[in-house]
Protein backbone atom coordinates (compact mmCIF):
# COMPACT_ATOMS: atom_id res chain seq x y z
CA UNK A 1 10.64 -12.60 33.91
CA UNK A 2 13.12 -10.17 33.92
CA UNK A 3 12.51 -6.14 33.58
CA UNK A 4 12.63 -5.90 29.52
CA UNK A 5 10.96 -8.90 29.41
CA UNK A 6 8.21 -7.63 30.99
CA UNK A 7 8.21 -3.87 29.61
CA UNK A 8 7.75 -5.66 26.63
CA UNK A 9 5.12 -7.90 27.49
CA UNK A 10 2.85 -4.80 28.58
CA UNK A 11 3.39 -2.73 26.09
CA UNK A 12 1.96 -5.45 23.64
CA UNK A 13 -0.85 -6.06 25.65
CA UNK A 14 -1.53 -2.50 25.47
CA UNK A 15 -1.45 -2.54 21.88
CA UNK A 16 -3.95 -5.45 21.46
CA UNK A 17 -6.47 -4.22 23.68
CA UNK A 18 -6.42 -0.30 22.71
CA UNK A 19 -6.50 -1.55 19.19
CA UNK A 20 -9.23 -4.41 19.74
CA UNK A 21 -11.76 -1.21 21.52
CA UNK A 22 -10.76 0.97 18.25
CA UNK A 23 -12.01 -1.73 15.88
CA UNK A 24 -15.48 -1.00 14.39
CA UNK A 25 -15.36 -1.91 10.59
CA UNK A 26 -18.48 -1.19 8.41
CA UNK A 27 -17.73 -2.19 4.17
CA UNK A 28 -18.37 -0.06 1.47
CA UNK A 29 -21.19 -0.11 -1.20
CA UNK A 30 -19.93 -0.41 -4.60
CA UNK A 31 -19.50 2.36 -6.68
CA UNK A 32 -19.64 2.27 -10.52
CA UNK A 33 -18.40 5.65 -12.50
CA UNK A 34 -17.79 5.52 -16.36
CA UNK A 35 -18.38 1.65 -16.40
CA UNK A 36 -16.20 0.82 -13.56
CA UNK A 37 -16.09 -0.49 -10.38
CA UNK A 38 -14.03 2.68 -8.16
CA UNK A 39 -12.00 0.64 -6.00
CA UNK A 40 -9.90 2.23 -3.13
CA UNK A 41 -6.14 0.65 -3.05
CA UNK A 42 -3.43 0.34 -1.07
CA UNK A 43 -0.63 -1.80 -3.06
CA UNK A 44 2.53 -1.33 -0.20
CA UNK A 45 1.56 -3.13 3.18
CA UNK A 46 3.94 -4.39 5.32
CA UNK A 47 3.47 -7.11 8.14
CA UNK A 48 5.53 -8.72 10.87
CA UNK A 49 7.81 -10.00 11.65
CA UNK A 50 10.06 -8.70 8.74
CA UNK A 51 9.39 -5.76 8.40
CA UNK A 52 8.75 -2.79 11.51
CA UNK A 53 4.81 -3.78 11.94
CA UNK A 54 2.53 -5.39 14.52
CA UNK A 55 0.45 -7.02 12.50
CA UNK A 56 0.62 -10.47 11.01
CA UNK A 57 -0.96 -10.99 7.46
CA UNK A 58 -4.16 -12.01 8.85
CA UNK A 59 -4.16 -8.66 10.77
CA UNK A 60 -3.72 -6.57 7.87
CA UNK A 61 -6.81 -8.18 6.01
CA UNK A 62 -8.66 -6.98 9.14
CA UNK A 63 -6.83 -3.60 9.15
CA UNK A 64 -7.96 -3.47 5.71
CA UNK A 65 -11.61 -3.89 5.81
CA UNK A 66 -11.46 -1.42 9.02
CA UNK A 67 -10.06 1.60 6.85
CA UNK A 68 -12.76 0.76 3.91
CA UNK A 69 -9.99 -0.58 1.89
CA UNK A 70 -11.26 -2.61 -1.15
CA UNK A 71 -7.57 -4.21 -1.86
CA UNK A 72 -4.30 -4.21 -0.55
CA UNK A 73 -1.22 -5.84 -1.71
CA UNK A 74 1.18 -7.30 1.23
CA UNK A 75 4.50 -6.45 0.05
CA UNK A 76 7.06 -7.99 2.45
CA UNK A 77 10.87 -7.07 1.93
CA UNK A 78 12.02 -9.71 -0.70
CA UNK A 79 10.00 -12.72 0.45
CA UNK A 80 6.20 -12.89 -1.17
CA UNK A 81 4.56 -15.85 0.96
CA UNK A 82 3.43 -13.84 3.09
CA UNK A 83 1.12 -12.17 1.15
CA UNK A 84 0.05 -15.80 0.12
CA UNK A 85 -1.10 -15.99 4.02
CA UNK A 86 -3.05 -12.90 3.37
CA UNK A 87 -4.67 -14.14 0.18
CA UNK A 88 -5.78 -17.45 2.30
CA UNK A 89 -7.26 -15.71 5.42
CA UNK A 90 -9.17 -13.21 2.91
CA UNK A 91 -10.77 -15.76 1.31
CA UNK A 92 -12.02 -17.59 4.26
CA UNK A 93 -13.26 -14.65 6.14
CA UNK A 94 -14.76 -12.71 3.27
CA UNK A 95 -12.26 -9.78 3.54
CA UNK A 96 -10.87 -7.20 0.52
CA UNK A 97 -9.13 -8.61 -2.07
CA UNK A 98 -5.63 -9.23 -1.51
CA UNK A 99 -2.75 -9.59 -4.24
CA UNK A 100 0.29 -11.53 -4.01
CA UNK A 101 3.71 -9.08 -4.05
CA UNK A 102 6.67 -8.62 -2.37
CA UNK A 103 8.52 -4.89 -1.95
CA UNK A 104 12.02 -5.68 -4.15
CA UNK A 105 14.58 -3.60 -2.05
CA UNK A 106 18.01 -3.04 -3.03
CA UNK A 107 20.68 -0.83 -2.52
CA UNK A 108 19.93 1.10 -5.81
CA UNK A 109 15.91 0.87 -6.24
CA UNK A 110 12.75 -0.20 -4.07
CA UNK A 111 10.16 -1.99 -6.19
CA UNK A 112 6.90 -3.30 -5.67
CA UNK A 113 6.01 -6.57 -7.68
CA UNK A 114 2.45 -6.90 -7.62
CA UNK A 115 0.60 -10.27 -8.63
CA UNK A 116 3.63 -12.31 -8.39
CA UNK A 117 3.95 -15.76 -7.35
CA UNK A 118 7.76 -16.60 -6.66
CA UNK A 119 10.47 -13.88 -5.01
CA UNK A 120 12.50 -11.84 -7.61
CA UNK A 121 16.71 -11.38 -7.09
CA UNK A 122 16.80 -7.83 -5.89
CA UNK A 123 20.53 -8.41 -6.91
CA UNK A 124 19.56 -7.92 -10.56
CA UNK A 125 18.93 -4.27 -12.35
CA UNK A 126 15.76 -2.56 -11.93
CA UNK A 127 14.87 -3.33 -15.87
CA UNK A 128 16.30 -6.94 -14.99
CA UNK A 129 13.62 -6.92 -12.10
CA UNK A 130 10.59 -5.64 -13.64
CA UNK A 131 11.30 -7.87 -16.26
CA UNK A 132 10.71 -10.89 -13.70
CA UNK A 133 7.63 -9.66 -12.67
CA UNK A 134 6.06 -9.25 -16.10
CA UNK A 135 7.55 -12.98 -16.57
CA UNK A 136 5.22 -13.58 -13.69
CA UNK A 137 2.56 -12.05 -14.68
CA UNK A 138 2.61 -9.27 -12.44
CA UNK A 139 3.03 -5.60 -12.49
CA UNK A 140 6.11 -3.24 -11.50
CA UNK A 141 5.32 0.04 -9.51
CA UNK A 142 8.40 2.42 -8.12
CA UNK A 143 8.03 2.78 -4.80
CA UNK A 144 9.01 6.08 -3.02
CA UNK A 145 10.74 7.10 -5.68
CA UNK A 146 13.11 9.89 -4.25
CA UNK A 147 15.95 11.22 -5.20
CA UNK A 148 18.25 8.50 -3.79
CA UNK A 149 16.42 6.09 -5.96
CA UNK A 150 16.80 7.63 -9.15
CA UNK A 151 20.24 6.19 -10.27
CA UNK A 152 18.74 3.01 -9.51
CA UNK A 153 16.21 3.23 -12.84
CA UNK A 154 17.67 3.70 -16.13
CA UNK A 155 15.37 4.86 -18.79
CA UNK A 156 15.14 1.20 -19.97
CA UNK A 157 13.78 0.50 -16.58
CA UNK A 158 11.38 3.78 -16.13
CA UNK A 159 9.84 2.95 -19.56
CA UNK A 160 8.88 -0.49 -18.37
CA UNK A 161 7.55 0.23 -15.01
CA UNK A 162 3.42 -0.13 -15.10
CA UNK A 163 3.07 2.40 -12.23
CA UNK A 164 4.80 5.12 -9.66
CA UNK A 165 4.18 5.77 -6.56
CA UNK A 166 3.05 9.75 -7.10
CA UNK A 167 2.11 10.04 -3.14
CA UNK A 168 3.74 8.29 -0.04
CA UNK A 169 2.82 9.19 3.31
CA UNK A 170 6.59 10.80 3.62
CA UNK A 171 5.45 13.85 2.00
CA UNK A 172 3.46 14.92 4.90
CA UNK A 173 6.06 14.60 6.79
CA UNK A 174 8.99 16.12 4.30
CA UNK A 175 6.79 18.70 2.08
CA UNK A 176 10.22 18.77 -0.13
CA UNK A 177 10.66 15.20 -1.19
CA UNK A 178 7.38 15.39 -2.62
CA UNK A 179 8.39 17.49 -5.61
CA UNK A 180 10.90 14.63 -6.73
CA UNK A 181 8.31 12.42 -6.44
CA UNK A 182 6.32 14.31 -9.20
CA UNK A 183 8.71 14.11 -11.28
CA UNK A 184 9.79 10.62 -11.17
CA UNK A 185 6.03 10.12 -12.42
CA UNK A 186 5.94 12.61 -15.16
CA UNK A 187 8.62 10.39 -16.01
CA UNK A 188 7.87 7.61 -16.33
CA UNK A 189 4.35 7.83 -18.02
CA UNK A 190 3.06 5.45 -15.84
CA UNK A 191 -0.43 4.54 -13.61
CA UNK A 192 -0.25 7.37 -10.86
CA UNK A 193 -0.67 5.42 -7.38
CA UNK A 194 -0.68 6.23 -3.67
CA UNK A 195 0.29 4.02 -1.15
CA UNK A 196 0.65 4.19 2.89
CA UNK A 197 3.90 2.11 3.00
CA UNK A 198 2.39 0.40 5.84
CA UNK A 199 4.32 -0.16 9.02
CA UNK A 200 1.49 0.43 11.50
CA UNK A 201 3.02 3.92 12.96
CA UNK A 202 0.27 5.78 10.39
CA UNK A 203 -3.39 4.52 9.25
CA UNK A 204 -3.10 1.57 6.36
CA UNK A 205 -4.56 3.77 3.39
CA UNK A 206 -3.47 7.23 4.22
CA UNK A 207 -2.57 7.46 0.91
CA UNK A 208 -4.59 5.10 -2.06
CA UNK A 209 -5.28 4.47 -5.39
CA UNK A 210 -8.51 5.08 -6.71
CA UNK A 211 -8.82 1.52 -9.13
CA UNK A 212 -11.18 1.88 -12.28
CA UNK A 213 -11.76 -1.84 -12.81
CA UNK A 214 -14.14 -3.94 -14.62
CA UNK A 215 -14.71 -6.29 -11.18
CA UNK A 216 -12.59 -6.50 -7.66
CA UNK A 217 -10.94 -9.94 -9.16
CA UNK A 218 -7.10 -9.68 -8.97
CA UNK A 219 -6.85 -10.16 -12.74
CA UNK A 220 -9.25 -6.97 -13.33
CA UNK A 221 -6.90 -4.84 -10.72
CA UNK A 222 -4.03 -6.01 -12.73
CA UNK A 223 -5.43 -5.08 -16.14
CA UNK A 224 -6.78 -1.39 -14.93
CA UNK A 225 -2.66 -0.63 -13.70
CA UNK A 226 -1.29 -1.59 -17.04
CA UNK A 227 -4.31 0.48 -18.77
CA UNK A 228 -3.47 3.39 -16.24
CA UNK A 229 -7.07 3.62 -15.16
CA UNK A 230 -5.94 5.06 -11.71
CA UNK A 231 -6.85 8.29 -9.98
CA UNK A 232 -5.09 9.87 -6.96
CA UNK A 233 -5.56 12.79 -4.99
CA UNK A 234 -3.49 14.62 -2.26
CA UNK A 235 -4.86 16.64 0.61
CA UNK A 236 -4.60 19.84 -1.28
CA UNK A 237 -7.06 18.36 -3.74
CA UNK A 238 -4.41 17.78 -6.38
CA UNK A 239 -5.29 15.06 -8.76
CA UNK A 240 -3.16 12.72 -10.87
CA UNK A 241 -3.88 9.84 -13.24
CA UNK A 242 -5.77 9.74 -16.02
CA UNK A 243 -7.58 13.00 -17.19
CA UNK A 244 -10.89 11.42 -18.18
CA UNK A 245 -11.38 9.41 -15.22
CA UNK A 246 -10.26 12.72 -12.87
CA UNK A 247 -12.82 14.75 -14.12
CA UNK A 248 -15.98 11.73 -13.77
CA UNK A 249 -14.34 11.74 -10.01
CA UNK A 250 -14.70 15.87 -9.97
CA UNK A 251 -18.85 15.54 -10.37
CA UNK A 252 -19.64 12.62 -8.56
CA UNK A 253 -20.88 13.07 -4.78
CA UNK A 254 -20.46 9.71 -4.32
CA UNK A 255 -17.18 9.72 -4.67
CA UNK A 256 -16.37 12.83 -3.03
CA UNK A 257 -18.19 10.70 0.38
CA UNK A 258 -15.25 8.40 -0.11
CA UNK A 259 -12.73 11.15 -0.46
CA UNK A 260 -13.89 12.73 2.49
CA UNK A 261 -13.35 9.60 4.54
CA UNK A 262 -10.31 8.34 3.36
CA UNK A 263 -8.91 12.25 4.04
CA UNK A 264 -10.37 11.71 7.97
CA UNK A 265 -8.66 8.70 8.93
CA UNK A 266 -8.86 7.01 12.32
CA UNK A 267 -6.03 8.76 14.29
CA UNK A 268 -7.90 8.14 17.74
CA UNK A 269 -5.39 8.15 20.88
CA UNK A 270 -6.36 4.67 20.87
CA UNK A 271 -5.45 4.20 17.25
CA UNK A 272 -2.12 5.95 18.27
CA UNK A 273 -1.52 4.08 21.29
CA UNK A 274 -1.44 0.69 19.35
CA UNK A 275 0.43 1.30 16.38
CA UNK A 276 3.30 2.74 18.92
CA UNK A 277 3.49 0.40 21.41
CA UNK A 278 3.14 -2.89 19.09
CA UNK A 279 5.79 -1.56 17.24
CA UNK A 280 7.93 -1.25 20.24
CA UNK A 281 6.91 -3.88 22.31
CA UNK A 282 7.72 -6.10 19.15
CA UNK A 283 11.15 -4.15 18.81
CA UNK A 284 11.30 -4.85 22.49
CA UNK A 285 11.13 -8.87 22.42
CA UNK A 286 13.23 -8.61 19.73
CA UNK A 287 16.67 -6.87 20.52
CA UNK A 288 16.11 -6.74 24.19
């Protein structure tokens, strides 16, 4: 075994067993406001080997459950059987739910199909594409919608999309690409959503969707996007989605328990360790 073989080979170890000790996950009870089941959402995973993560589809189900996720979609780059692997290993273990999806990148537009069942051209427009996934029976959410994307969606395409990714992880990290964010939403008139953009170098869930939904079934998630029953909040305790639903959220201690914990993710040095040196070991075995 030569040297970067065997760099490699360690720093995945170390990643398996600082993330095995880290691993303590507890589910949620149910909580019902206004009628609905609050469900807490993260619709952009990623998993390996396509796309910069350490964790196979399996994993993220795990992952998942650990950060008191109710559902995640696992939205590979252009390819959606792997979030059919996902759907699978949920099922037989008992896990969240887990939708179908794929992340449709192109040069012009990232878009997240969500309850799809074949891949869709990311050749084709952004109207073109959403367009598929409604054929499908899915729904279309912008994802990261900054300024580089914006040519990419005409108003034909921004009046069809079902949701928008209102807060992304990247806005912690660039305070000014939030803004065009914002206003890619106000656009578009769409569910407000958060998403992590998974790629295991942050916590799955750093940023989610609170779901209003009649049930946790993947038809009920569906329906409550397309009726915009979504509520998300940012760390300065800005809210967007629907104003009804906001404002049950805004007297509920319940739900401010679940705030509070999804706002304290599990950044442990262990946590840390992991995420960086399964991401490089992998990069490692890869190019080296």
């Amino acid at each position: 075994m030569n040297l970067s073989r065997f760099i490699s080979a360690a720093l995945l170890a170390v990643a398996i067993v600082t993330g095995t000790a880290s691993d303590f996950p507890s589910a949620n009870p149910p909580l019902i406001l206004g009628g609905y089941r609050v469900l807490e959402a993260d619709f952009h995973v990623h998993n390996f080997p396509f796309n910069y993560t350490a964790l196979a589809p399996w994993d993220l189900v795990l992952e998942a459950r650990r950060q008191h996720l109710d559902v995640i979609a696992i939205t590979a780059h252009n390819r959606v059987w792997p979030s059919k692997v996902g759907v699978w290993f949920s099922a037989l273990v008992g896990g969240p739910t887990v939708l179908t999806g794929e992340e449709v990148v192109s040069p012009r537009y990232h878009l997240l199909g969500i309850g799809i069942d074949s891949t869709v051209d990311w050749h084709q427009s952004a109207a073109s594409a959403i367009d598929d996934i409604h054929r499908q029976g899915g729904v279309a959410i912008a994802a990261h919608p900054g300024l580089i994307f914006w040519p990419g969606y005409d108003d034909t395409a921004v009046s069809r999309l079902d949701g928008s990714e209102v807060l992304h992880p990247v806005i912690y990290a660039s305070p000014r690409s939030y803004k065009p964010f914002q206003q890619f939403y106000s656009r578009a008139h769409a569910a407000a959503i958060g998403d992590s953009d998974y790629h295991g170098l942050w916590p799955m869930g750093l940023c989610r969707t609170y779901v209003f939904a009649k049930n946790d079934s993947p038809a009920a998630i569906l329906d409550a996007i397309r009726a915009r029953r979504t509520v998300v909040y940012d760390r300065n305790n800005r809210a967007y989605g629907d104003p009804e639903l906001i404002q049950l959220t805004e007297h509920d201690q319940r739900f401010a328990d679940l705030r509070r914990e999804a706002d304290n993710p599990d950044l442990s040095w262990m946590v840390r360790v992991s995420g960086i040196c399964g991401v490089l070991g992998l990069v490692a075995l890869l190019f080296l």
